[in-house]
C-alpha atoms as a PDB file:
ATOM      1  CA  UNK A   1     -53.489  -2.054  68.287  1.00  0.00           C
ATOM      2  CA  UNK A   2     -52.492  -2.866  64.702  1.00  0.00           C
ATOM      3  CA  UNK A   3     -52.278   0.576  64.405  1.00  0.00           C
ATOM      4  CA  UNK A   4     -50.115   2.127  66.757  1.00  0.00           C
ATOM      5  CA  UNK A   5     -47.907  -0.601  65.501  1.00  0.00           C
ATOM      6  CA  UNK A   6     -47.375   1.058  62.630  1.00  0.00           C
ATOM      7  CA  UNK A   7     -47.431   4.426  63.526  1.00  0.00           C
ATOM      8  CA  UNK A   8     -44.292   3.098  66.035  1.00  0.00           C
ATOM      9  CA  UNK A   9     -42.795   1.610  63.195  1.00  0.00           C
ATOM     10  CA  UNK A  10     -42.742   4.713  61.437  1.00  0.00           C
ATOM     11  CA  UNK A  11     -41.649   6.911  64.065  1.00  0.00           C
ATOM     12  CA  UNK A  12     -38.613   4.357  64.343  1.00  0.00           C
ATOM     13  CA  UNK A  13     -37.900   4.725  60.352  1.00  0.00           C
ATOM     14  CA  UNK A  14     -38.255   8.441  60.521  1.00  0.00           C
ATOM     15  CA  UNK A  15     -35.897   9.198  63.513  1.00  0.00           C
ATOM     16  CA  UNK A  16     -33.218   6.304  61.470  1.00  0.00           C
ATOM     17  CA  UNK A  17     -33.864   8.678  58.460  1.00  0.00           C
ATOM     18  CA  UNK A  18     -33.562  12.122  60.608  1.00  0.00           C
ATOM     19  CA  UNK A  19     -29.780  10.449  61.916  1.00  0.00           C
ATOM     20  CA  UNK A  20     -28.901   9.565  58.514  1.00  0.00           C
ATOM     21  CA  UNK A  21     -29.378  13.018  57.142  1.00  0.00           C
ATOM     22  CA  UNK A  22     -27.589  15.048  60.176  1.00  0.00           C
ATOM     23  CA  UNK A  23     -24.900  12.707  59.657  1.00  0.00           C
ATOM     24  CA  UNK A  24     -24.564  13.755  56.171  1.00  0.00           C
ATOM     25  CA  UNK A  25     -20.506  15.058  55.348  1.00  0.00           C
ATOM     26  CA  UNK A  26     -20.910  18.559  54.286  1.00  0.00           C
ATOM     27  CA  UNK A  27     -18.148  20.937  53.060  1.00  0.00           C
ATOM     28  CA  UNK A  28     -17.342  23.597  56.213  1.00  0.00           C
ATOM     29  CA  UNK A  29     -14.749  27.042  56.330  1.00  0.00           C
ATOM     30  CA  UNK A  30     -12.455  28.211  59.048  1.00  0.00           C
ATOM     31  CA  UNK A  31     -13.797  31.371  59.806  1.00  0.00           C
ATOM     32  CA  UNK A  32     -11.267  31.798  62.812  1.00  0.00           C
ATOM     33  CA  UNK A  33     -11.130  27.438  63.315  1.00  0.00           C
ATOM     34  CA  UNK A  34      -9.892  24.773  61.414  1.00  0.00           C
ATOM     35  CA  UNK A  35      -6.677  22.527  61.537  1.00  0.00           C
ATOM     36  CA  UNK A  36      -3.840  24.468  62.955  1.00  0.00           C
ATOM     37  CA  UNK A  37      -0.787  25.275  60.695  1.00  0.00           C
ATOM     38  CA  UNK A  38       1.202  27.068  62.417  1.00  0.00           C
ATOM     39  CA  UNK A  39       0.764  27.988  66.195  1.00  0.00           C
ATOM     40  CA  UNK A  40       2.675  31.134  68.005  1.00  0.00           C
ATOM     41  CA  UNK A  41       4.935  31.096  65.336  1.00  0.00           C
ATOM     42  CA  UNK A  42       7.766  33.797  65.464  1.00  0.00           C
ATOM     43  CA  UNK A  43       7.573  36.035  62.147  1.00  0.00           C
ATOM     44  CA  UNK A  44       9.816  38.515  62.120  1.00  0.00           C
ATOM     45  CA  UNK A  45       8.442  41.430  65.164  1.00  0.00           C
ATOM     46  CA  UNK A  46       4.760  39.160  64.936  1.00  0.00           C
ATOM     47  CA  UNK A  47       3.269  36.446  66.158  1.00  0.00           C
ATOM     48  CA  UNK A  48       1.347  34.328  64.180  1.00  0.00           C
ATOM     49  CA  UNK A  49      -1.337  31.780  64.232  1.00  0.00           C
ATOM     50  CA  UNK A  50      -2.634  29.579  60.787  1.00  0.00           C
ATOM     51  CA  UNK A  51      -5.561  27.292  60.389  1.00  0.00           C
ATOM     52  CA  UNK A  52      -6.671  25.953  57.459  1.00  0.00           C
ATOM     53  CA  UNK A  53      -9.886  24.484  56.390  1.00  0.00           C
ATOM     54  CA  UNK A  54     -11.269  21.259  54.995  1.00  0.00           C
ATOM     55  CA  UNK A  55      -8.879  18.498  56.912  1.00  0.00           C
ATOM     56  CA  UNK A  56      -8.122  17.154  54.560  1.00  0.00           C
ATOM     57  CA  UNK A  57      -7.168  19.626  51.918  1.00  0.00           C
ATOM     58  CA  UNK A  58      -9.096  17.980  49.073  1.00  0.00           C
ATOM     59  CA  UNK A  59      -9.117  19.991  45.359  1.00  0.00           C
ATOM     60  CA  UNK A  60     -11.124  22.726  44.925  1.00  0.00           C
ATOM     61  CA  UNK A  61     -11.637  25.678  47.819  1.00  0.00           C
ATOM     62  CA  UNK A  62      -9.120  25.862  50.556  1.00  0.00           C
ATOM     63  CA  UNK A  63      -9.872  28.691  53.477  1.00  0.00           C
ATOM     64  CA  UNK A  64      -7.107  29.785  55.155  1.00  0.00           C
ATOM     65  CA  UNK A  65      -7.218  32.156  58.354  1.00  0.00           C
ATOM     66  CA  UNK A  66      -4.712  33.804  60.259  1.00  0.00           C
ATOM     67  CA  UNK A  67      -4.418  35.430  63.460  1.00  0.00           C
ATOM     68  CA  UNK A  68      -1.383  38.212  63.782  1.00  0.00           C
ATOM     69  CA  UNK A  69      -0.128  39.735  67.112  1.00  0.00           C
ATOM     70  CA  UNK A  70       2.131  42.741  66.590  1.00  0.00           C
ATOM     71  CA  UNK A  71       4.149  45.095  68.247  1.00  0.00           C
ATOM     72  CA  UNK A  72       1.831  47.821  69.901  1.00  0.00           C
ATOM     73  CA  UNK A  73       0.303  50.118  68.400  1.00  0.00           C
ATOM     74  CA  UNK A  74      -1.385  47.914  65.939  1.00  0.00           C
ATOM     75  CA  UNK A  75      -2.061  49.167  62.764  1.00  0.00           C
ATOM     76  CA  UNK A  76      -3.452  48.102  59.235  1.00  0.00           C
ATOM     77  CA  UNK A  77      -1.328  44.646  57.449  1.00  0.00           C
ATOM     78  CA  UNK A  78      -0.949  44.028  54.440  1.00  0.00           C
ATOM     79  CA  UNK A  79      -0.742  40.079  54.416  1.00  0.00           C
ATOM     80  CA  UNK A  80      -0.137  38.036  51.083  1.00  0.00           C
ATOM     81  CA  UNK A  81      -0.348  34.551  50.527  1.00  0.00           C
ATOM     82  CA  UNK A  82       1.327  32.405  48.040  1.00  0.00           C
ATOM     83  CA  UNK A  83      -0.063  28.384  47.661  1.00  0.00           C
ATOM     84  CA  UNK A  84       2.795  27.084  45.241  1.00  0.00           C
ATOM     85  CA  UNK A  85       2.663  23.154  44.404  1.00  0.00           C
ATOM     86  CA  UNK A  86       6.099  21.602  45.206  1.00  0.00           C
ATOM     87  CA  UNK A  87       6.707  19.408  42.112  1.00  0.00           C
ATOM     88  CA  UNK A  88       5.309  22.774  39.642  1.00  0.00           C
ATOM     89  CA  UNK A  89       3.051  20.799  37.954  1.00  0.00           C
ATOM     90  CA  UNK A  90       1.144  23.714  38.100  1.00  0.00           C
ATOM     91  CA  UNK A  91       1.351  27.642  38.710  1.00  0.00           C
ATOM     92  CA  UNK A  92       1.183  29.438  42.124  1.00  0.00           C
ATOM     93  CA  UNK A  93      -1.566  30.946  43.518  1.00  0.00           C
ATOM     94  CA  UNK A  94      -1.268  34.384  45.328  1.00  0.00           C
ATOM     95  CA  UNK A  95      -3.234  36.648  46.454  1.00  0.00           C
ATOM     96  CA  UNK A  96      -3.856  39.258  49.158  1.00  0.00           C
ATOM     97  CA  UNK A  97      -5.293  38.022  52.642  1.00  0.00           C
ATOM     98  CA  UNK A  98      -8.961  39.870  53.858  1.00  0.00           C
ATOM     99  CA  UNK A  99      -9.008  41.586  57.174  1.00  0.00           C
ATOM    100  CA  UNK A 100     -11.977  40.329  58.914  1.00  0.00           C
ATOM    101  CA  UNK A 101     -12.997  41.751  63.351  1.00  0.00           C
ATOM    102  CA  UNK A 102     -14.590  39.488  65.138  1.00  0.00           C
ATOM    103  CA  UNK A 103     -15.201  40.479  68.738  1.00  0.00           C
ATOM    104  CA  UNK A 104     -12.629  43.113  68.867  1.00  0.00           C
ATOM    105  CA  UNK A 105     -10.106  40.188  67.476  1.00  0.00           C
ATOM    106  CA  UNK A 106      -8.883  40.716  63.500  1.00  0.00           C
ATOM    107  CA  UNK A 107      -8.395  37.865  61.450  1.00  0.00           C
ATOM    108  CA  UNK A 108      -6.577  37.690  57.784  1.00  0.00           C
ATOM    109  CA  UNK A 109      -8.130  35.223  55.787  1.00  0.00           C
ATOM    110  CA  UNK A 110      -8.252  33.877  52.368  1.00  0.00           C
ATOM    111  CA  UNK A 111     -10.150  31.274  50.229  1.00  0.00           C
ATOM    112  CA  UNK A 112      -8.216  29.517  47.428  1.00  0.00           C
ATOM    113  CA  UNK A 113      -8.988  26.855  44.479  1.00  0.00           C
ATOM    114  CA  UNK A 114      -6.221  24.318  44.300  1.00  0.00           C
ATOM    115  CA  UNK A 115      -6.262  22.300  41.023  1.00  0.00           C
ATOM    116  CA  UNK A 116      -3.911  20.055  41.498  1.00  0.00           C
ATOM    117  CA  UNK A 117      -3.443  16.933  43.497  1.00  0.00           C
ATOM    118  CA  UNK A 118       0.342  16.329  45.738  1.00  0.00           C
ATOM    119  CA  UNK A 119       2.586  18.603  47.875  1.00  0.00           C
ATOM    120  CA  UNK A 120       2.218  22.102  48.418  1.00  0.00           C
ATOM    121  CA  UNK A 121       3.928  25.104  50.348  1.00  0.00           C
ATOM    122  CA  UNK A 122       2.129  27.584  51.736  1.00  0.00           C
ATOM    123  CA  UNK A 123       4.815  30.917  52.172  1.00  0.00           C
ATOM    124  CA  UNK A 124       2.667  34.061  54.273  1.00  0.00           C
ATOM    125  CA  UNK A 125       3.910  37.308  53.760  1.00  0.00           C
ATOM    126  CA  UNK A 126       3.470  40.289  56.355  1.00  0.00           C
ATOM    127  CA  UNK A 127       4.026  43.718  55.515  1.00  0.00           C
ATOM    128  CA  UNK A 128       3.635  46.357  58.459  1.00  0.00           C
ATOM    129  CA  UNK A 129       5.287  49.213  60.145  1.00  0.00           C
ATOM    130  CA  UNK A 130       7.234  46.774  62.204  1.00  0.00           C
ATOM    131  CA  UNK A 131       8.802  45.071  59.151  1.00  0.00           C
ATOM    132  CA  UNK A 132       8.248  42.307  56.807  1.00  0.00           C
ATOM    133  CA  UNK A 133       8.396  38.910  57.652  1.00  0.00           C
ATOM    134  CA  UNK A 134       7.266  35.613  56.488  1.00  0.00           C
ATOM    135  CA  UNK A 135       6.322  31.904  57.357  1.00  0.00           C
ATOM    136  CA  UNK A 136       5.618  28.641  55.674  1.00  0.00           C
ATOM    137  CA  UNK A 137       3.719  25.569  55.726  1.00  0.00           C
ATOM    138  CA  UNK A 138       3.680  22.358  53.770  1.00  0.00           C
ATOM    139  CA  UNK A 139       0.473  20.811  52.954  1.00  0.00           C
ATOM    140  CA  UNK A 140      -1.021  17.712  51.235  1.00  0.00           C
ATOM    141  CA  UNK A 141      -3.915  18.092  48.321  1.00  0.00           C
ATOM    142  CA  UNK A 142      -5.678  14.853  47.975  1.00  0.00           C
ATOM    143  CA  UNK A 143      -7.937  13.998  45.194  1.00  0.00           C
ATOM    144  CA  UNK A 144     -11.857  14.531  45.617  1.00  0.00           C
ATOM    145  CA  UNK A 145     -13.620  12.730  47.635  1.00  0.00           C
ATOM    146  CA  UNK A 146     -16.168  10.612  46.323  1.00  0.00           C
ATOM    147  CA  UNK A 147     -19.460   8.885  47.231  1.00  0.00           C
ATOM    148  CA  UNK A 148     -19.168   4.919  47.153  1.00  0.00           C
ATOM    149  CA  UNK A 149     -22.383   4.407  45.909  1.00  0.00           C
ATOM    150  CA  UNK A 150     -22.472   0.774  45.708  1.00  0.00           C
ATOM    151  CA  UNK A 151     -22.080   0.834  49.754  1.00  0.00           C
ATOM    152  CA  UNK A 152     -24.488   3.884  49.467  1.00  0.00           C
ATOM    153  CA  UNK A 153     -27.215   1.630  47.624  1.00  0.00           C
ATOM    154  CA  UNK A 154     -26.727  -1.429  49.760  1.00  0.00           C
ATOM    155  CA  UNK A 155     -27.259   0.560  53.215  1.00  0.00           C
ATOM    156  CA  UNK A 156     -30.303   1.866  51.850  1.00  0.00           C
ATOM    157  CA  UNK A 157     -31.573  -1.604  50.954  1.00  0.00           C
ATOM    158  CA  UNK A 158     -30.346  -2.957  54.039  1.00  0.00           C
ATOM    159  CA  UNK A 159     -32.405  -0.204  56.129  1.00  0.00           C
ATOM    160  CA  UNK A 160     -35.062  -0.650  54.476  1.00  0.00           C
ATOM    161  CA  UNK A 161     -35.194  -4.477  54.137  1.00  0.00           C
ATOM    162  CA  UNK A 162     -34.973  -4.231  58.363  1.00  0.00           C
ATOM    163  CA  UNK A 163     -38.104  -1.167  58.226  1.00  0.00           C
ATOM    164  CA  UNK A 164     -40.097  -4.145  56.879  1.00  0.00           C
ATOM    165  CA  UNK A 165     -38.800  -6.658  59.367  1.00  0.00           C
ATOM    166  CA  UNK A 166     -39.597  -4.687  61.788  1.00  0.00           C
ATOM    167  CA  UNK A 167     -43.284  -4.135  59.971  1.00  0.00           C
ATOM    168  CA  UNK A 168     -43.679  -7.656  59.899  1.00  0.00           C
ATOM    169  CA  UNK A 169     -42.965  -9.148  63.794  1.00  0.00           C
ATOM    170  CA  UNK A 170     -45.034  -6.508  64.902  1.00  0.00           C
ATOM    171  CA  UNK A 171     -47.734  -7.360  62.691  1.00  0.00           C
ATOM    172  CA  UNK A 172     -47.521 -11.538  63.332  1.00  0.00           C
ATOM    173  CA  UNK A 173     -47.410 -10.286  67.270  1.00  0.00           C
END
């Protein structure tokens, strides 16, 4: 009996453990998804859809993806981006947007590194047959996020501490 005791016990510490780890924070892209920016915006002859990716926009990689509906027929874009920090503490960052098809849907997207913290505008540039036309976006860069591990070391003693607990009413019972 003693036994399955403690095979319970650690079955009970191993799923805690399992819902820990999927609960993890891990660092996703857009791909298509992500915090909308701009939403059936009027650009000129397009239509145009923005979603950026992490929420929220921390330093280091930003993903940005854009869908574009144009006057029929549609044809090849040529769709540049420009991240520029509103206070210039530092430079701009452009760079051409990536056509990507997904089920018979194209996407523009771009990743970025933003190295500085504060306000930014986001100014999207679309160059077709139809005309050029552009759109902007204001955006917040926060700092990086960081682990608290004092709370990080605590929880784990806590958990633990309540693992052996746990261990030791089912032992005394």
């Amino acid at each position: 009996m003693d036994r399955e005791k403690r095979a319970g016990t650690r079955r009970i510490g191993l799923w805690l453990l399992l819902l820990c780890a999927l609960n993890w924070p891990t660092a996703v892209t857009a791909h298509g998804s992500g915090t909308p920016q701009l939403v059936n915006v009027a650009a000129g002859p397009y239509q145009l859809w923005v979603w950026s990716m992490p929420e929220p926009v921390r330093l280091g990689e930003m993903h940005i993806s854009m869908a574009i509906a144009q006057p029929a027929p549609a044809s090849e874009l040529d769709v540049q981006i420009v991240l520029a920090p509103v206070d210039a503490a530092s430079p701009p960052i452009a760079q051409t947007a990536s056509k990507q098809v997904r089920l018979f849907q194209a996407y523009y997207e771009a990743d970025s590194m933003v190295s500085t913290a504060g306000e930014w505008q986001a100014t999207i540039t679309i160059d077709g047959p139809a005309g050029v036309a552009t759109a902007q976006f204001p955006f917040t860069v926060l700092p990086p996020h960081q682990l608290n591990w004092t709370l990080m070391l605590w929880s784990a003693l806590a958990f633990v501490g309540l693992i052996g607990v746990i261990g030791i009413r089912r032992s005394a019972s």
